[in-house]
Protein backbone atom coordinates (compact mmCIF):
# COMPACT_ATOMS: atom_id res chain seq x y z
CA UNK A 1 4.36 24.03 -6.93
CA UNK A 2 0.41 24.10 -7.17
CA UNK A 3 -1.28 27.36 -5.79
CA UNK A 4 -3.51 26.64 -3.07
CA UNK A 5 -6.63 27.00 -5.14
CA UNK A 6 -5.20 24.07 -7.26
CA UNK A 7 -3.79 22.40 -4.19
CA UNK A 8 -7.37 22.00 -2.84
CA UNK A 9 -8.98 21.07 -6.77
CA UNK A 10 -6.15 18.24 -6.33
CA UNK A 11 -7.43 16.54 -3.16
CA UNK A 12 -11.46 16.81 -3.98
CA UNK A 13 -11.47 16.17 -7.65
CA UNK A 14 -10.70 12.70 -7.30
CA UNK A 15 -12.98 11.69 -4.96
CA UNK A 16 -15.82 13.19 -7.72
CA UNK A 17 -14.02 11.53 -10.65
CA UNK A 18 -13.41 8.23 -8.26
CA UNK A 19 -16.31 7.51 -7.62
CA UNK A 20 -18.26 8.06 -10.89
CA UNK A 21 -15.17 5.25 -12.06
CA UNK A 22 -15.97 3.01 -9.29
CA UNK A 23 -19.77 2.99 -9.60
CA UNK A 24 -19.31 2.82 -13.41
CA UNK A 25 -20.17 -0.58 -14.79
CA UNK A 26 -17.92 -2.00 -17.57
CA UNK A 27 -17.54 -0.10 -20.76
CA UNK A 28 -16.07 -0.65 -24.08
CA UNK A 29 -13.14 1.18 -23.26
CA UNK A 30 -12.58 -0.29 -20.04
CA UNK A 31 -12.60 -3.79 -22.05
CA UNK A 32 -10.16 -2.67 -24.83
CA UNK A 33 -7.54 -0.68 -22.28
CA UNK A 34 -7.37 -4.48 -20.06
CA UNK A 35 -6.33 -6.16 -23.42
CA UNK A 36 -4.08 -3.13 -24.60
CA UNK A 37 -2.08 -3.91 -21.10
CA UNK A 38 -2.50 -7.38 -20.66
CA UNK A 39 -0.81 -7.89 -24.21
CA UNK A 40 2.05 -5.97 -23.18
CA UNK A 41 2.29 -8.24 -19.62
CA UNK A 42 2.08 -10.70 -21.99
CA UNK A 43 5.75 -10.05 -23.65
CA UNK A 44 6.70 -8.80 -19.88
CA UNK A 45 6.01 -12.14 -18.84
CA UNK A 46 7.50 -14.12 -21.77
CA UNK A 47 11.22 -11.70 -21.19
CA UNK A 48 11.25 -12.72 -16.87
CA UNK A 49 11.11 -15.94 -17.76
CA UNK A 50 13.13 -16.08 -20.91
CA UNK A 51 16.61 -15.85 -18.84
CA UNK A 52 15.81 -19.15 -16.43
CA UNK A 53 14.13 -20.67 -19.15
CA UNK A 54 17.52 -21.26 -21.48
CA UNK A 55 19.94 -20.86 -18.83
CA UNK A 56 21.45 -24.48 -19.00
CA UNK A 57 21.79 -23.91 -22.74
CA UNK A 58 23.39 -20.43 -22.30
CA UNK A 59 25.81 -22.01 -19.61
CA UNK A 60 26.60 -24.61 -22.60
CA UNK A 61 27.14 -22.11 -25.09
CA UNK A 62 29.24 -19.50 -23.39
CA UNK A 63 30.70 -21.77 -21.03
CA UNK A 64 29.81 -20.29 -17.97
CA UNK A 65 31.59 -20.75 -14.87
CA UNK A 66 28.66 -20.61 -12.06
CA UNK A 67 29.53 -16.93 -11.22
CA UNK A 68 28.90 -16.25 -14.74
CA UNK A 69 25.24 -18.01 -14.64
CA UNK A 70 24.42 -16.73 -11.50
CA UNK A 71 25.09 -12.85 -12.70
CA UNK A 72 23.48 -13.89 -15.99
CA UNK A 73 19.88 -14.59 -13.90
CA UNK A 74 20.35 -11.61 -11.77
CA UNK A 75 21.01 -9.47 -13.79
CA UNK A 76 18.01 -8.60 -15.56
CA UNK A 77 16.04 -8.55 -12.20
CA UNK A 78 18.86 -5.38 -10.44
CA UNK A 79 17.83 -3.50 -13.88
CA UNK A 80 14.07 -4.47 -13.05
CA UNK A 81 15.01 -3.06 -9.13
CA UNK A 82 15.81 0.34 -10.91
CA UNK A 83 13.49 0.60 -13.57
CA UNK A 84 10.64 -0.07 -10.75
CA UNK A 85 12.15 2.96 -8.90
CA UNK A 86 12.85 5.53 -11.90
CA UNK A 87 9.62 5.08 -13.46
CA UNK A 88 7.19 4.26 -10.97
CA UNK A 89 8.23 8.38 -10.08
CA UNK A 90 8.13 9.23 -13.66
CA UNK A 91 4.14 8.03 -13.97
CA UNK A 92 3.33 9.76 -10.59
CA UNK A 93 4.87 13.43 -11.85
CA UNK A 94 4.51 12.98 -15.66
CA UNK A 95 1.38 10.66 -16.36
CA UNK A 96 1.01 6.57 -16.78
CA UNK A 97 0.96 6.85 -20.44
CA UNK A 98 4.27 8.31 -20.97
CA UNK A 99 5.63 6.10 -18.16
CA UNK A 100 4.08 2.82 -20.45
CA UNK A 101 5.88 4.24 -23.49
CA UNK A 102 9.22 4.80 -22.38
CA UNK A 103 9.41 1.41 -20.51
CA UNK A 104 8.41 -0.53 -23.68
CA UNK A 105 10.71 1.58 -25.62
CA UNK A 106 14.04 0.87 -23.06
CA UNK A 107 13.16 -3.50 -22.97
CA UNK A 108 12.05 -3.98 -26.76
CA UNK A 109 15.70 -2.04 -27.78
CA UNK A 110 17.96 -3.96 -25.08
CA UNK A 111 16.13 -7.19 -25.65
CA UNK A 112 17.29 -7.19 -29.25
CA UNK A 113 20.73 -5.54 -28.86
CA UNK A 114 21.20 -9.25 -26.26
CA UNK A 115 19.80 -11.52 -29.28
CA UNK A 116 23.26 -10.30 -30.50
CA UNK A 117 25.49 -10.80 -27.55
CA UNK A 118 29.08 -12.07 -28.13
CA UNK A 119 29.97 -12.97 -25.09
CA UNK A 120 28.54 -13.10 -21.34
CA UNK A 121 29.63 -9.51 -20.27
CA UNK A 122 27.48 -8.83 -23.60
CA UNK A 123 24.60 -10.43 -22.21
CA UNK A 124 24.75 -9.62 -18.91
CA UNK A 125 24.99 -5.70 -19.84
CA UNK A 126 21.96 -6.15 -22.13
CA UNK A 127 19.97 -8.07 -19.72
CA UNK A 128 20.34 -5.89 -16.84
CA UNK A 129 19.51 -2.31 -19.14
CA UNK A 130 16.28 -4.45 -20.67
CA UNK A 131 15.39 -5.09 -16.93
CA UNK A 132 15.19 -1.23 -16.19
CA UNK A 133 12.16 -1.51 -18.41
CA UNK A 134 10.43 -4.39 -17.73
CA UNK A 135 11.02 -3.83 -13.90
CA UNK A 136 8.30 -1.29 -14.41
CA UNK A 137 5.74 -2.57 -16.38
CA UNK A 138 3.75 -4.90 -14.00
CA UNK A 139 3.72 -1.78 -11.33
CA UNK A 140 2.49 0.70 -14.37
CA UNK A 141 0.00 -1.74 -15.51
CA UNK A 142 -1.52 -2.48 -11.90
CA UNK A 143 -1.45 1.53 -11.08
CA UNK A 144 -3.06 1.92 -14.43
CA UNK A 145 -6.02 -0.14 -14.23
CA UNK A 146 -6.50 0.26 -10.46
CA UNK A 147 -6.81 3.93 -11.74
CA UNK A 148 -9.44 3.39 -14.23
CA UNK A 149 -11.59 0.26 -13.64
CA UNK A 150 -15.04 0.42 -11.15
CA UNK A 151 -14.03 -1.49 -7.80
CA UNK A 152 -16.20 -3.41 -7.89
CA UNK A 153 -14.77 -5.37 -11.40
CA UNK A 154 -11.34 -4.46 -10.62
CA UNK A 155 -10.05 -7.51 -9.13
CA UNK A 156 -11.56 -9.78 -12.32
CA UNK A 157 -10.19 -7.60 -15.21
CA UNK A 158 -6.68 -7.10 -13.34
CA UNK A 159 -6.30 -10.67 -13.21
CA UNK A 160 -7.77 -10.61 -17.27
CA UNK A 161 -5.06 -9.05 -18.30
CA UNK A 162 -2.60 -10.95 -16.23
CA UNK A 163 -4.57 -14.39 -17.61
CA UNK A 164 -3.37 -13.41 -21.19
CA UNK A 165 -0.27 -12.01 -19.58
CA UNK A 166 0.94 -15.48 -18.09
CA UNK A 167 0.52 -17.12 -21.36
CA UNK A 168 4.06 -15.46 -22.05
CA UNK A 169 5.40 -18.30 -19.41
CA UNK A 170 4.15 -21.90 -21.32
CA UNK A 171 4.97 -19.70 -24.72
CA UNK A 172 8.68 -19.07 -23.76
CA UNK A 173 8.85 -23.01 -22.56
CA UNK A 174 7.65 -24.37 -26.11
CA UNK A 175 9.25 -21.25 -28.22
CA UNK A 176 12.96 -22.83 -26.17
CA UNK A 177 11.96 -26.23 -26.46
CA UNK A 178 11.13 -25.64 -30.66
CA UNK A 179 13.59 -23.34 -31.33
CA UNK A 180 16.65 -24.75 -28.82
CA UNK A 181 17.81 -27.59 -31.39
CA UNK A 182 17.63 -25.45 -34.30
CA UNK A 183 19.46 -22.84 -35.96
CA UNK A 184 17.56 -20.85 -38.02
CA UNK A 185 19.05 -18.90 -41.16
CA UNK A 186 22.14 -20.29 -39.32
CA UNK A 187 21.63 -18.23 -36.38
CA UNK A 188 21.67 -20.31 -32.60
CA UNK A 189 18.04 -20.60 -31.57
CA UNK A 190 18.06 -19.18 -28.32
CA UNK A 191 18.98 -15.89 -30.10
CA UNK A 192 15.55 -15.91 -31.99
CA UNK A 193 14.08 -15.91 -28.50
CA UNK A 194 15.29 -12.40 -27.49
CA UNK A 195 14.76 -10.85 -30.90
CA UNK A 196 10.93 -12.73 -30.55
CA UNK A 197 10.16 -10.82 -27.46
CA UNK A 198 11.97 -7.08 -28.76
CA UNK A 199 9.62 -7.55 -31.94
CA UNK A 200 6.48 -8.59 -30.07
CA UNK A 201 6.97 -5.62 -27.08
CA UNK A 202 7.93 -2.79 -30.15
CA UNK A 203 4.22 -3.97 -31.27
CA UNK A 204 2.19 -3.27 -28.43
CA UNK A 205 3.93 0.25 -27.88
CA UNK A 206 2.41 1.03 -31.01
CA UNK A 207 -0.92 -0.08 -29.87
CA UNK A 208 -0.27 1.76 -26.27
CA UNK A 209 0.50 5.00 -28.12
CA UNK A 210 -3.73 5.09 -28.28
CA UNK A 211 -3.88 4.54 -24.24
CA UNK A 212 -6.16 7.61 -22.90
CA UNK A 213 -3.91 9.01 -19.34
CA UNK A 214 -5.62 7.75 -16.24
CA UNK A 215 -8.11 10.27 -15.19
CA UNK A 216 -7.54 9.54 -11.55
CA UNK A 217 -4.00 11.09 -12.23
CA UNK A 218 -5.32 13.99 -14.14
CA UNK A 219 -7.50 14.84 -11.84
CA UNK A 220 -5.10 14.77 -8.69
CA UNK A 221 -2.71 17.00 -10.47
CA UNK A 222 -5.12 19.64 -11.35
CA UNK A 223 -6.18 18.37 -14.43
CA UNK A 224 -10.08 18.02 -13.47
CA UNK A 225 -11.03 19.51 -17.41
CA UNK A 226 -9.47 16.87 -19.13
CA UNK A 227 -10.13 14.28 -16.15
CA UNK A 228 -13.55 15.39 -16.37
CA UNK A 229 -13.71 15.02 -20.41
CA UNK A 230 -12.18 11.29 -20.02
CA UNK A 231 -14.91 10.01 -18.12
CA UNK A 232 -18.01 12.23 -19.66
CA UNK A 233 -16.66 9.78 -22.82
CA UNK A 234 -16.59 6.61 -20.94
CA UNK A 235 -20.11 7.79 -19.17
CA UNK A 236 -21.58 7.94 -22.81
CA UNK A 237 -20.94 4.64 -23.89
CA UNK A 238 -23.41 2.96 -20.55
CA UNK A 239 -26.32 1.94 -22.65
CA UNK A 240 -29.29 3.38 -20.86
CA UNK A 241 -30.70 1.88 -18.21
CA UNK A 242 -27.67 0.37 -17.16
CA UNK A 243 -27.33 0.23 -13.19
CA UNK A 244 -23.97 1.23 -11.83
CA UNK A 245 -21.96 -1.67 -11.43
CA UNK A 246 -20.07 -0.53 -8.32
CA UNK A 247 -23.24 1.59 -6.45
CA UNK A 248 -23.31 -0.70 -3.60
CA UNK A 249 -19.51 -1.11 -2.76
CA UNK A 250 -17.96 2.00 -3.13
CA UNK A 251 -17.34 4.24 -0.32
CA UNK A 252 -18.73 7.80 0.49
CA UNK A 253 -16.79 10.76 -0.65
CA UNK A 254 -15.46 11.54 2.98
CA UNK A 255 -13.84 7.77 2.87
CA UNK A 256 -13.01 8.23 -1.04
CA UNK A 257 -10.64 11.33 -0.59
CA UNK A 258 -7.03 11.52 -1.87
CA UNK A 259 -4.65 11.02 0.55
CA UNK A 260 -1.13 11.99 -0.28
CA UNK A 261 0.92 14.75 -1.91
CA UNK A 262 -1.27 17.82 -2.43
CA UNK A 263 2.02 20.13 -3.36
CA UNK A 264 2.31 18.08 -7.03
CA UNK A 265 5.75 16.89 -5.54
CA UNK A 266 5.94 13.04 -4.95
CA UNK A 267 8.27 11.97 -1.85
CA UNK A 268 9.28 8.56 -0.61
CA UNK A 269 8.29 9.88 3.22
CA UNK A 270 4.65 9.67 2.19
CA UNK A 271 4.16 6.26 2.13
CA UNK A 272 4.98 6.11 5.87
CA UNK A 273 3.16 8.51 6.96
CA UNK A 274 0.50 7.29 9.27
CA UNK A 275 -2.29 5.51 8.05
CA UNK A 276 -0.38 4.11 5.14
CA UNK A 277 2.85 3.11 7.43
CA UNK A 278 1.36 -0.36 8.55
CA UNK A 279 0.10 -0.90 4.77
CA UNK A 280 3.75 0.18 4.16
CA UNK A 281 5.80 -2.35 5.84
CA UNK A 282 3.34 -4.89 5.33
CA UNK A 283 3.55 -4.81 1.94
CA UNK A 284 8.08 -4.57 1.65
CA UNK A 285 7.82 -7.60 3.68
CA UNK A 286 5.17 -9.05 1.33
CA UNK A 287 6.67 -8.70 -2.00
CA UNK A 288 10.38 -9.14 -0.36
CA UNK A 289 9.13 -12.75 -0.04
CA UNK A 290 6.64 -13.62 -2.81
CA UNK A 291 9.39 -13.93 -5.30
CA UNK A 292 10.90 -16.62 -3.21
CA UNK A 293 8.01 -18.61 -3.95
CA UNK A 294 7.45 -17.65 -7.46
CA UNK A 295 10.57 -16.93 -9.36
CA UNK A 296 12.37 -19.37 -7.03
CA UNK A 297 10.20 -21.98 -9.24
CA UNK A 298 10.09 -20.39 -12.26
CA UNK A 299 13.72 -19.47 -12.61
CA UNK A 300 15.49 -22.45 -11.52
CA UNK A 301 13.25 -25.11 -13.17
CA UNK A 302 15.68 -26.43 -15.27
CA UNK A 303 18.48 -26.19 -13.05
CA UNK A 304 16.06 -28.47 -10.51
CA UNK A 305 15.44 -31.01 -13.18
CA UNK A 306 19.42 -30.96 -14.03
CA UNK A 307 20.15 -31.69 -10.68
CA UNK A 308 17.59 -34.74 -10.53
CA UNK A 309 19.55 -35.85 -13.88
CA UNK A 310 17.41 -35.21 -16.78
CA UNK A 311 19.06 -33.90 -19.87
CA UNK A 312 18.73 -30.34 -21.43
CA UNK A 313 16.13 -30.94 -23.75
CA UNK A 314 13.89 -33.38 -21.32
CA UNK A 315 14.43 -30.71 -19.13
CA UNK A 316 12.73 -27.72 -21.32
CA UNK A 317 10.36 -30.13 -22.26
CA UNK A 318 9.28 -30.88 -18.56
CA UNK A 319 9.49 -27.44 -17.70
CA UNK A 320 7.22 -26.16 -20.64
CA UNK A 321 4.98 -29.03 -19.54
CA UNK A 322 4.57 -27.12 -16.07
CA UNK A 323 4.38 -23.57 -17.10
CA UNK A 324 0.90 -24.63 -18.60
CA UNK A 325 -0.29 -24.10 -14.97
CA UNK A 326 0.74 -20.26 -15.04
CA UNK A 327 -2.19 -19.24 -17.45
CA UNK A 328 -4.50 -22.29 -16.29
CA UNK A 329 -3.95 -20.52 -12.47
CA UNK A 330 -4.89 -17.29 -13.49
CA UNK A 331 -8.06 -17.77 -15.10
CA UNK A 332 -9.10 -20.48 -12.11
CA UNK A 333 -8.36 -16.67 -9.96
CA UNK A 334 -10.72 -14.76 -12.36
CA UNK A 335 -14.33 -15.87 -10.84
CA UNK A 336 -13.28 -15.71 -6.85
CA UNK A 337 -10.76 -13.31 -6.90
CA UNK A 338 -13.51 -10.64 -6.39
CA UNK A 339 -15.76 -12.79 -4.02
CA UNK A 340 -12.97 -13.64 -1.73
CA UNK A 341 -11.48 -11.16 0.50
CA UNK A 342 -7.66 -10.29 -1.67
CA UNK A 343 -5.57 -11.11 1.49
CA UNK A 344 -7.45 -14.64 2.67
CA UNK A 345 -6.64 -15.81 -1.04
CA UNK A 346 -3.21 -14.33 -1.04
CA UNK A 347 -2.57 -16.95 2.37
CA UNK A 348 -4.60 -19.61 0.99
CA UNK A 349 -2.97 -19.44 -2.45
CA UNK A 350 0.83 -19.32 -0.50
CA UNK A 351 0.12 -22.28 1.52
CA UNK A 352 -0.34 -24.75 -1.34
CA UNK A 353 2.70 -23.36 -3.34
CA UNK A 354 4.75 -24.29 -0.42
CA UNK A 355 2.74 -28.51 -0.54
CA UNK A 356 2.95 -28.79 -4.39
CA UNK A 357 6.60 -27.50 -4.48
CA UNK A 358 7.75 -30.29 -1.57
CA UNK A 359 5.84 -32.47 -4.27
CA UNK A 360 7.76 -31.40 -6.60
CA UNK A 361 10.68 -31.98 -4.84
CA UNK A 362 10.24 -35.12 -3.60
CA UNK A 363 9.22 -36.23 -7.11
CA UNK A 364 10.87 -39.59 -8.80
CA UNK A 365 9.07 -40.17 -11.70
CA UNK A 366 8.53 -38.09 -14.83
CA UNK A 367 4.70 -37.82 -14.64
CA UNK A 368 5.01 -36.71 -10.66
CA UNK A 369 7.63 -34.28 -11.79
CA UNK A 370 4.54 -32.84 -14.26
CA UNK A 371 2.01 -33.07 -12.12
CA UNK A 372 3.56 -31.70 -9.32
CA UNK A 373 5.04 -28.92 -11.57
CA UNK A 374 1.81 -27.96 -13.11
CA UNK A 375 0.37 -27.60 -9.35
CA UNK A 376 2.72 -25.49 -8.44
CA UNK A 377 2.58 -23.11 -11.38
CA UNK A 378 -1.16 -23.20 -11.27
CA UNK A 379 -1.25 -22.14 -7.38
CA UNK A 380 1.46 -19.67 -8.07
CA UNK A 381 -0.33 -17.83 -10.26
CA UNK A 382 -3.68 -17.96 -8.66
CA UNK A 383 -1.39 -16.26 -6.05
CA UNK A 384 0.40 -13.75 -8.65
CA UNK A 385 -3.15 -12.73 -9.82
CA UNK A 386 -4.49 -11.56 -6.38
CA UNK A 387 -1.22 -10.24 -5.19
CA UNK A 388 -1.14 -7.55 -8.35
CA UNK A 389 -4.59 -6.96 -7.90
CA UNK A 390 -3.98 -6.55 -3.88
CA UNK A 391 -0.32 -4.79 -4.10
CA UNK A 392 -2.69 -2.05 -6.85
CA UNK A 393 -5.18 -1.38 -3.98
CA UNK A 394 -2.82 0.07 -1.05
CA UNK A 395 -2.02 3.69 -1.86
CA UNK A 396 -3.95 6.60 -3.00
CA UNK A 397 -3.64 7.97 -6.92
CA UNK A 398 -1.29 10.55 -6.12
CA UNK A 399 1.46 8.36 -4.89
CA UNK A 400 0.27 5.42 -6.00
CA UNK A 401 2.84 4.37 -8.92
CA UNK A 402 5.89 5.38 -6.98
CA UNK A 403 4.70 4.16 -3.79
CA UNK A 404 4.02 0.80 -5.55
CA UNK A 405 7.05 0.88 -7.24
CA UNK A 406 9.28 0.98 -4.20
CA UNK A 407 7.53 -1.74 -2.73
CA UNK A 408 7.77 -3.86 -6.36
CA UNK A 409 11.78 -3.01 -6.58
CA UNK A 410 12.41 -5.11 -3.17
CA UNK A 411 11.16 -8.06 -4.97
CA UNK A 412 13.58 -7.30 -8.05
CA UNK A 413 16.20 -6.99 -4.84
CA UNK A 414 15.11 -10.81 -3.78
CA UNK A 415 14.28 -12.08 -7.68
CA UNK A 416 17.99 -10.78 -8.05
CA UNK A 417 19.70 -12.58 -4.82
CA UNK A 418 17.63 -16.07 -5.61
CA UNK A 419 20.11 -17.25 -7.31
CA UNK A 420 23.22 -16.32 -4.77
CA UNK A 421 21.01 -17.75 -2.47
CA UNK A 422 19.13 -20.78 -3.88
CA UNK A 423 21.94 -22.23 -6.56
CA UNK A 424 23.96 -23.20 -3.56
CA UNK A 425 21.34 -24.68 -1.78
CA UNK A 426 20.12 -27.08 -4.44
CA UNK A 427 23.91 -27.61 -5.27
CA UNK A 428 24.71 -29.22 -2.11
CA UNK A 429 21.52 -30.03 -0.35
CA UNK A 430 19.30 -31.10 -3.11
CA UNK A 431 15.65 -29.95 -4.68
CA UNK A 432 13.80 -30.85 -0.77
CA UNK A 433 15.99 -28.56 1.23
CA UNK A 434 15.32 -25.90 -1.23
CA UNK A 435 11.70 -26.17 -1.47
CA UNK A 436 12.02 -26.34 2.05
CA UNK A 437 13.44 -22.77 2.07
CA UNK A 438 10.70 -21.86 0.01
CA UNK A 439 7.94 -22.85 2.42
CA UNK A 440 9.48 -21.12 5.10
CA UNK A 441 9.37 -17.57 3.05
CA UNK A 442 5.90 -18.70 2.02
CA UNK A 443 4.78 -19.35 5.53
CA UNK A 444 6.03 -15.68 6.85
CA UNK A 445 4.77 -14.28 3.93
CA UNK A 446 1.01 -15.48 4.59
CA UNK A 447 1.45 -14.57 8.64
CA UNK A 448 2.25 -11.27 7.70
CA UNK A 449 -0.48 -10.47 5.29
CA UNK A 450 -3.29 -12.02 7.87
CA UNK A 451 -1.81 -9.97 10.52
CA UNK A 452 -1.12 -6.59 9.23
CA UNK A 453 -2.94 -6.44 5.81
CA UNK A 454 -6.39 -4.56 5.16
CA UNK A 455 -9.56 -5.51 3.70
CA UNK A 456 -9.70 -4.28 -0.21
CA UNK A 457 -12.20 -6.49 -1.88
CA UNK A 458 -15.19 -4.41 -3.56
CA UNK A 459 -13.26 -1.04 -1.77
CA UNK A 460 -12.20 2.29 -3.29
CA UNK A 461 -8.75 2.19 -3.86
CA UNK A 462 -8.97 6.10 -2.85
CA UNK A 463 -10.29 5.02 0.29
CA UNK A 464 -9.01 6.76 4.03
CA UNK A 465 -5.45 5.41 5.13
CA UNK A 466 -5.67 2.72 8.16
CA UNK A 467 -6.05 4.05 11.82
């Protein structure tokens, strides 16, 4: 346990080193950290959907009974319920960096070991330990760059990296559609898939190995020297003259002060403490929900288009057509999502997933079933964009990761139960009564946000917990 002299260094620092970040404008190393994360989102991205994407040809090849499937596209999501648990604590008591590294390390190993999967116990064992990884990497990047990016940019670079990130979605739909058919050096195509995305994530935990620690963290865990050396480098590279980006947005010290731990020991019990209890429930309720909306697409796309009779192939090919939307969605986010106030886009965003996905539905023709698709992808992740950016703003450095993490893992819990929950639906209702189910989650989802969320845009994210 910190002394008291360190105890107190641990609640003032950051509000010195916060707000030199926050008033900072954009530096070369603020540019090259986005891409260094938004590459590894990018493989992130490309593994969530790889599962849903090839399911009907995994049911064809194993013969899965529809216990078997439904395990098959939970599974990965319960390891991802963990993994946001375990590591979001790891990167609040042992730095983001080493957090970033182990994660990588535990998906890019199981995502290989299931390229070689005999049998659906194989798979579903593999799926579920690569999960425990990639359940933490969207929380450790959005703690990461809320941590080091000026507040007044953060919102546009968070949804950068998550533009290049969702590029993993259409890639994963054309990789399946290309590589479905074939069997290359006589191995089943599907299998290249997994060892594709183990390859590509063992690559970028090379390149994170060169990630400087968050000097938020350092600094609220007594670290001010080597805080204090992190941004004195990032300071030098301003060309002079420059103004400070953030100058006229950030708040004073007194509202810029840690909140949180000061003993150097995370605990669950701090995030509802008061001040951060409304932001707190808010937010379990929030993310409980948004995967209805988003995975409940991008999961069961094929199984949707099975149901309305198209073939396997048509199928991929349809649903590749619609994941274009994903990146397209993002980068439409990237000039407003700073301009608008995070939680009015958030409801805005929610309510026309819920219309283009009854389009969807309701669809009889193959261009509809595009067009409708793409809309709904494209909304989606307009709304993913904000919603990491948003979910990144609620709790102070000291807590943040973990805090953040435990709210992420409920939406593993829901990604997980989708398919218990939605398979059964379309099964004997059809696509429109589970779109329907979709609207509704979308629809409490926004009420709850306009009600109970707080203002972030343009604020420090070390800013004083709600009254």
């Amino acid at each position: 346990m910190l002394d008291t002299a360190k105890a107190v260094s641990g609640v003032s620092a950051p509000a010195s080193i916060g707000v030199r970040l926050d008033r900072m404008p954009i530096t070369p190393t603020h540019r090259r950290l986005t891409l260094v994360v938004g590459v590894g989102l990018l493989f992130d991205t490309f593994e969530n959907n790889l599962s849903g994407t090839i399911a009907k040809v995994l049911q064809s090849d194993f013969a899965f009974g529809a216990n078997e499937l439904k395990l098959v596209l939970a599974s990965a999501f319960i390891g991802q319920f963990f993994g946001s648990l375990l590591l979001g604590r790891i990167a609040d008591r042992y730095g983001r960096r080493r957090a970033f590294l182990v994660n990588l390390a535990i998906y890019s190993a199981f995502s290989l070991l299931g390229a070689f999967s005999p049998n659906a116990a194989w798979l579903i064992a593999t799926r579920f330990l690569a999960g425990v990884g990639i359940g933490a990497e969207q929380t450790l990047s959005d703690t990461y760059l809320a941590d080091v990016l000026p507040a007044a940019k953060r919102g546009r670079f968070i949804a950068g990296a998550y533009t290049l990130a969702f590029c993993g979605v259409p890639a994963v739909g054309f990789a399946a559609l290309w590589l479905v058919p074939l069997s290359p050096l006589g191995v089943d195509g599907w299998r290249w898939l997994f060892v594709a995305g183990s390859l590509g994530s063992a690559v970028v935990w090379i390149l994170r190995r060169r990630l400087i620690e968050s000097p938020r963290w350092l600094a609220s865990v007594g670290r001010e020297e080597e805080a204090e050396q992190l941004v004195s480098r990032m300071e030098a590279e301003v060309p002079p003259g420059t103004s400070a980006a953030g100058a006229d947005v950030v708040p004073t010290a007194g509202d810029a002060k840690e909140v949180g731990t000061t003993s150097g020991v995370v605990r669950m019990r701090d995030v509802l403490k008061p001040g951060l209890r409304r932001r707190t429930v808010m937010l379990w309720i929030f993310c409980a929900l948004s995967v209805v909306g988003y995975y409940g697409f991008g999961s069961l796309a094929p199984q949707i288009l099975a149901a309305k009779g198209y073939g396997i192939v048509a199928g991929l090919g349809y649903t590749a057509l619609s994941f274009l939307g994903y990146p397209v969605g993002s980068a439409l986010s990237l000039p407003v999502i700073d301009r608008v106030e995070r939680k009015t886009l958030v409801a805005v965003s929610a309510a026309a997933m819920a219309a283009a996905g009854m389009g969807f539905a309701l669809a009889g023709s193959v261009a509809l079933i595009v067009v409708f698709g793409f809309a709904y992808t494209l909304c989606s992740n307009v709304f993913s964009s904000v919603s990491h950016v948003y979910l990144s703003e609620q709790y102070p450095t000291a807590i943040r990761a973990t805090a953040s993490g435990a709210a992420y893992s409920l939406s593993k819990l829901s990604a997980a139960a989708l398919p218990f929950v939605l398979l059964p639906v379309l099964d004997s209702h059809g696509p429109g009564a589970l779109f329907a189910v979709i609207a509704a989650a979308m629809a409490v989802l926004t009420v709850t946000v306009l009600a109970l969320g707080d203002h972030t845009t343009g604020a420090s994210v070390d800013r004083a917990p709600t009254p």
